[in-house]
C-alpha atoms as a PDB file:
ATOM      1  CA  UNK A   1      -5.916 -11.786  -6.848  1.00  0.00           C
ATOM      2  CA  UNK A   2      -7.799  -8.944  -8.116  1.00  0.00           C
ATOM      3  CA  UNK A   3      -8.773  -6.857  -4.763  1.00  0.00           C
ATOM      4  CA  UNK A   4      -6.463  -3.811  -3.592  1.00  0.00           C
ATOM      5  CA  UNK A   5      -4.774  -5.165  -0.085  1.00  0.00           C
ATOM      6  CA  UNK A   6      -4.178  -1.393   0.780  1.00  0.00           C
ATOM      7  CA  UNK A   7      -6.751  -0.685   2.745  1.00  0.00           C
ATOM      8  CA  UNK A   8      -5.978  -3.955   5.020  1.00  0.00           C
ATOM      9  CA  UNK A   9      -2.364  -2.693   5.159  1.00  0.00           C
ATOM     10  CA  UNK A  10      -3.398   0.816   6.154  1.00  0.00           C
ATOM     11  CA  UNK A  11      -5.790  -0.924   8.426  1.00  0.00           C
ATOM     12  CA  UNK A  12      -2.557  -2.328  10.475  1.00  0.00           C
ATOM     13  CA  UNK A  13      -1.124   0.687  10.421  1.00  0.00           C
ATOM     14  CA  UNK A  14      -3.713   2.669  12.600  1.00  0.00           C
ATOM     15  CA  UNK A  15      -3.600  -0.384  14.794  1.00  0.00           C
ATOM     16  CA  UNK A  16       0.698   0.564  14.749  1.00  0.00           C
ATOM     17  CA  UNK A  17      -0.489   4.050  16.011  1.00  0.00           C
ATOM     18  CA  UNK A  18      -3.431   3.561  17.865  1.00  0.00           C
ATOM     19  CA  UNK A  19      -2.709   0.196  19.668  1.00  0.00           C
ATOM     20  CA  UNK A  20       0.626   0.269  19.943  1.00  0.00           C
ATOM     21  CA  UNK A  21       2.276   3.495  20.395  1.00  0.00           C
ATOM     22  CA  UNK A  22       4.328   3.176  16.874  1.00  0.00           C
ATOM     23  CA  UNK A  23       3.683   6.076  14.927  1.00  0.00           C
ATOM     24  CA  UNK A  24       6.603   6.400  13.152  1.00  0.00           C
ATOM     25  CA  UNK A  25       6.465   2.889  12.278  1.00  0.00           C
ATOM     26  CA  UNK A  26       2.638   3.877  11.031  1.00  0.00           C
ATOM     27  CA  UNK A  27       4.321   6.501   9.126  1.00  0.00           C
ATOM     28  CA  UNK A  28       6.436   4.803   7.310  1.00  0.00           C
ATOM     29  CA  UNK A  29       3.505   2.151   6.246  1.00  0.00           C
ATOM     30  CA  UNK A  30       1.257   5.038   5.263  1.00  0.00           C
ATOM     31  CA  UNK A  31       3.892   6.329   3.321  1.00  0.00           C
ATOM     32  CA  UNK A  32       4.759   3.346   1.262  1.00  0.00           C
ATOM     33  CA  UNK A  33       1.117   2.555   0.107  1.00  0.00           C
ATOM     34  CA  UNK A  34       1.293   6.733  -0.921  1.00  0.00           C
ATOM     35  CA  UNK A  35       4.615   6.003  -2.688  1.00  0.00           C
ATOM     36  CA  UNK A  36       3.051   2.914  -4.724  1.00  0.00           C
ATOM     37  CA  UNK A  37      -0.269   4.748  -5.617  1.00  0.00           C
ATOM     38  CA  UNK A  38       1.206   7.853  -6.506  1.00  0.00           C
ATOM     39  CA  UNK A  39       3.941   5.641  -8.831  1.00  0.00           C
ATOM     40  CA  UNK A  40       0.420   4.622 -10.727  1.00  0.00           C
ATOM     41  CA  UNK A  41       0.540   0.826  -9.348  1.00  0.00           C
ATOM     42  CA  UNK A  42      -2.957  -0.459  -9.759  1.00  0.00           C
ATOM     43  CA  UNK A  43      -5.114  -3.722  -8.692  1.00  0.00           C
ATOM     44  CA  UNK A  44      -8.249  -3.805 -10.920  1.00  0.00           C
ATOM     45  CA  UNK A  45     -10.372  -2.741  -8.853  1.00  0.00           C
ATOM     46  CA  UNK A  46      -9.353   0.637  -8.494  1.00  0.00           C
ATOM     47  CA  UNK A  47      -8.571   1.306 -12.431  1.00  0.00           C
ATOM     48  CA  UNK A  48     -10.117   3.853 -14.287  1.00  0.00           C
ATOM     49  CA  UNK A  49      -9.914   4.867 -18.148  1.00  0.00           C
ATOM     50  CA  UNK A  50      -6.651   4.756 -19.409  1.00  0.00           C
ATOM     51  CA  UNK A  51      -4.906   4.096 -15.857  1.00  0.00           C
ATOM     52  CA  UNK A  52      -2.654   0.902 -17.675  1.00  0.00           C
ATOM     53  CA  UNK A  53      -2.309  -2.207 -16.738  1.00  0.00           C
ATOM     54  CA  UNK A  54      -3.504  -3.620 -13.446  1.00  0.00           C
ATOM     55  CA  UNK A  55      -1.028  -5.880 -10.994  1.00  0.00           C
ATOM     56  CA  UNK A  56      -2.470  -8.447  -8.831  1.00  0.00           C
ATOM     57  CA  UNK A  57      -3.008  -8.238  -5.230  1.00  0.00           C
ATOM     58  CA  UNK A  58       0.290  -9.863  -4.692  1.00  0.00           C
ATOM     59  CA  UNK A  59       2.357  -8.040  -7.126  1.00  0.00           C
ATOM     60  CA  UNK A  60       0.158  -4.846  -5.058  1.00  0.00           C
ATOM     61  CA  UNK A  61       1.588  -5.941  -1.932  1.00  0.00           C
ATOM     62  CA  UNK A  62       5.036  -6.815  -3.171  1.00  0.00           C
ATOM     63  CA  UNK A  63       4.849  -3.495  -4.222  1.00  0.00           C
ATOM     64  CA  UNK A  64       4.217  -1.731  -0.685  1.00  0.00           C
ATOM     65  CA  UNK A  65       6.159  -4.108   0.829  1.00  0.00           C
ATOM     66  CA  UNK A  66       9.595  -2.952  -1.737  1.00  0.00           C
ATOM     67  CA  UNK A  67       8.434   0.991  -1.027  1.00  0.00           C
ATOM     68  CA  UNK A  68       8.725   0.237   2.973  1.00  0.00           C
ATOM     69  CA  UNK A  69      12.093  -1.530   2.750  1.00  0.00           C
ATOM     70  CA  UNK A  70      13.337   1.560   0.393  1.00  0.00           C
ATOM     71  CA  UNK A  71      12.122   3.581   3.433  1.00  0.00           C
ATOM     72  CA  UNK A  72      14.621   1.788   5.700  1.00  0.00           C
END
């Protein structure tokens, strides 16, 4: 529960793009994990000095996954 699941996410969506011919659908993804990094949402691992408090890989993905519905 402590590992970022962004770069798995980001992972499907190059396969979106790439694989099957869904950029805008890629773009929208891509967008969403910007939105939630840029709000300062946080697993542990990618922390640094006085970043706050870090959310779990769920609460992480729960997060992306709230950004891409706001996207709709």
């Amino acid at each position: 529960g402590k590992a970022n699941p962004s770069a798995c996410i980001l992972s499907f969506a190059m396969a979106l793009r790439y694989s099957f011919d869904q950029g805008a659908e890629a773009d929208r993804l891509e967008a969403a994990v910007e939105k939630v990094l840029a709000d300062g949402v946080r697993t542990a691992d990618l922390m640094q000095a006085n970043d706050g408090t870090p959310v779990s890989t769920t609460e992480m993905g729960d997060a992306i996954l709230s950004a891409l519905d706001a996207s709709l």
